[in-house]
Protein backbone atom coordinates (compact mmCIF):
# COMPACT_ATOMS: atom_id res chain seq x y z
CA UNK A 1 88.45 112.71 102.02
CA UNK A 2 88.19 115.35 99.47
CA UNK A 3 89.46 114.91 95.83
CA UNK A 4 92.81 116.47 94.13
CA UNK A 5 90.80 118.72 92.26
CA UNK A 6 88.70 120.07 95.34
CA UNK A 7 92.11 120.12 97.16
CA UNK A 8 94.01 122.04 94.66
CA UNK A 9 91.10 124.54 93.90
CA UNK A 10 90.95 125.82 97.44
CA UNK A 11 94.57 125.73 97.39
CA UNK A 12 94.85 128.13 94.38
CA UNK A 13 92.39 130.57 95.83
CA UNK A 14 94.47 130.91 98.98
CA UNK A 15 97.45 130.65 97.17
CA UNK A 16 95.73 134.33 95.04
CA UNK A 17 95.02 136.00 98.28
CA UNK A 18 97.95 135.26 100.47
CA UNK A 19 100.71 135.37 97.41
CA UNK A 20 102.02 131.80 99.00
CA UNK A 21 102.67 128.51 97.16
CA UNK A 22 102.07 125.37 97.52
CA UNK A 23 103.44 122.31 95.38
CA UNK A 24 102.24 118.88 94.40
CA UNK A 25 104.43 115.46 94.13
CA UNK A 26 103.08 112.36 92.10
CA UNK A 27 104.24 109.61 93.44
CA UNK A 28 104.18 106.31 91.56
CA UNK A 29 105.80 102.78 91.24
CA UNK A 30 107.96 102.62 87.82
CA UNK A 31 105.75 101.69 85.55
CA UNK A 32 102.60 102.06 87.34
CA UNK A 33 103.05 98.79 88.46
CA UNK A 34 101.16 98.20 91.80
CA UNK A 35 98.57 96.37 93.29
CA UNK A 36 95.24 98.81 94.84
CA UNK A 37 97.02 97.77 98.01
CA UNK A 38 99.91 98.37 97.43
CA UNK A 39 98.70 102.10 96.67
CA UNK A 40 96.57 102.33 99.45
CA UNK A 41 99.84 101.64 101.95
CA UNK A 42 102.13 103.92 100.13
CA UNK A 43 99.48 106.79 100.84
CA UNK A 44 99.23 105.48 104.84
CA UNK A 45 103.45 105.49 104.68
CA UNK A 46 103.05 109.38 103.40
CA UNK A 47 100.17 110.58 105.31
CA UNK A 48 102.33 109.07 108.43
CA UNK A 49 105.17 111.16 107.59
CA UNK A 50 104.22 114.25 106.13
CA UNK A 51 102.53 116.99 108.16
CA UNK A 52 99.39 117.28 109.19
CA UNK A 53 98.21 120.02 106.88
CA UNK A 54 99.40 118.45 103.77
CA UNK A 55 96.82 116.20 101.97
CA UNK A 56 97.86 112.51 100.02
CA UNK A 57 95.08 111.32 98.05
CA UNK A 58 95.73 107.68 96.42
CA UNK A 59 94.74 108.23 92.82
CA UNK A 60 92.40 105.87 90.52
CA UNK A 61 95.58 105.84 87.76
CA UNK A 62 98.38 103.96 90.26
CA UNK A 63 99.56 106.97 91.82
CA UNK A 64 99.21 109.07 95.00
CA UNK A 65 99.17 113.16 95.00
CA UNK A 66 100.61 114.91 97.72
CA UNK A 67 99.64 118.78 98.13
CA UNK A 68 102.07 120.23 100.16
CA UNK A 69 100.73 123.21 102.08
CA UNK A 70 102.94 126.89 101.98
CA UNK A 71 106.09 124.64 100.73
CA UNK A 72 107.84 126.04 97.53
CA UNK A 73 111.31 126.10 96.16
CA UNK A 74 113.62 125.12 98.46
CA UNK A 75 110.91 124.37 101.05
CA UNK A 76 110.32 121.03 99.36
CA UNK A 77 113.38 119.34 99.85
CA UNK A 78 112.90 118.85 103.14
CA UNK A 79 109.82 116.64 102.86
CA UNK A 80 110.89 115.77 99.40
CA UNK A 81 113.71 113.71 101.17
CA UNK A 82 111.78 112.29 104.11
CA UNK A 83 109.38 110.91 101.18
CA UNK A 84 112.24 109.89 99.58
CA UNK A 85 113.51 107.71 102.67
CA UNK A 86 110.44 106.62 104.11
CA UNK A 87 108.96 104.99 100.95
CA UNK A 88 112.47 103.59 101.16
CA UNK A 89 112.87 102.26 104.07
CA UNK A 90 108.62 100.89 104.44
CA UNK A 91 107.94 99.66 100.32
CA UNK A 92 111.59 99.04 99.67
CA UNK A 93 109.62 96.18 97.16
CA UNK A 94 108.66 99.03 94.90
CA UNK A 95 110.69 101.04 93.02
CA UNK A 96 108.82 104.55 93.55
CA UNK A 97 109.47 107.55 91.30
CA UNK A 98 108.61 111.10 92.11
CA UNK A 99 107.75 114.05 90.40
CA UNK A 100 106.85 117.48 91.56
CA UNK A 101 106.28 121.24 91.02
CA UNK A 102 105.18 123.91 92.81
CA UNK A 103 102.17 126.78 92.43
CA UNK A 104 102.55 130.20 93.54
CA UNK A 105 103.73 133.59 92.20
CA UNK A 106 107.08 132.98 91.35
CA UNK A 107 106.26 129.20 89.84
CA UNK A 108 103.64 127.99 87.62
CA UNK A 109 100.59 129.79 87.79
CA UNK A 110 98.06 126.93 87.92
CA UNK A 111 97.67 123.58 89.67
CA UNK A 112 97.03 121.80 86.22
CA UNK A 113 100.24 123.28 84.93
CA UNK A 114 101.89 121.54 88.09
CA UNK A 115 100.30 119.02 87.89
CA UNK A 116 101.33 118.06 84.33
CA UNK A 117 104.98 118.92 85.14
CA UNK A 118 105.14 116.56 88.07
CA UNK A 119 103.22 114.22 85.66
CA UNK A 120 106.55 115.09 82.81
CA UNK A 121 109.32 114.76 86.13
CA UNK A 122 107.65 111.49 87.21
CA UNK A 123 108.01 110.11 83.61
CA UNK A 124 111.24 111.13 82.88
CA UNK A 125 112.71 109.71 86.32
CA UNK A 126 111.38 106.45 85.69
CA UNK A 127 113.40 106.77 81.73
CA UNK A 128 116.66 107.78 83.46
CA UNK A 129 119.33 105.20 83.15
CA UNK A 130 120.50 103.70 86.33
CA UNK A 131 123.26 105.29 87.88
CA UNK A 132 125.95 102.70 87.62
């Protein structure tokens, strides 16, 4: 398995030849609160569900990254909401957040910048106020 950062690179440089995206979702329990496990089976639940040419790599901080390949904009929302329903339907025991951003000409312009948004997204959807 190759890291984010290797992932992401090689993503960027196709993304500057071929002028097309790509995006990245973190995907974390509120609060970072989840066992290595637990981690480790919400990445299997992804990778299960997401296509074959996108990449989910559990991360060291409690999280898993998700690089979705030539999905932008509107193109997310499709596997955006099977994410959303899966992790659902498999860990309904954790209460997953998810933040994401995409890379490409008309979005951010590097993978760190999306990165860091996701990073802002996921934060501020685990501070959102139940909707009652």
């Amino acid at each position: 398995m190759s890291s984010l950062l290797e992932i992401a690179a090689l993503e960027a440089q196709r993304t500057a030849r071929t002028q097309r995206g790509f995006s990245l979702l973190r995907v974390a329990p509120a609060g970072y609160c989840a066992l290595e496990l637990e981690i480790e089976l919400l990445a299997e639940v992804l990778q299960a569900h997401l296509r074959k040419t996108d990449f989910v790599i559990p991360m060291r901080s409690r999280e898993v990254a998700v690089v979705l390949i030539e999905s932008v904009g509107e193109e997310v929302q499709a596997p955006l909401a099977r994410v959303r329903e899966v992790v659902g339907r498999h860990m309904e025991h954790l209460d997953v957040r998810i933040g994401w951003a995409s890379v490409g000409p008309r979005d951010l312009q590097t993978w760190q910048e999306a990165w860091r948004w996701a990073g802002q997204l996921l934060v501020a959807h685990a501070a959102a106020p139940a909707a009652a």
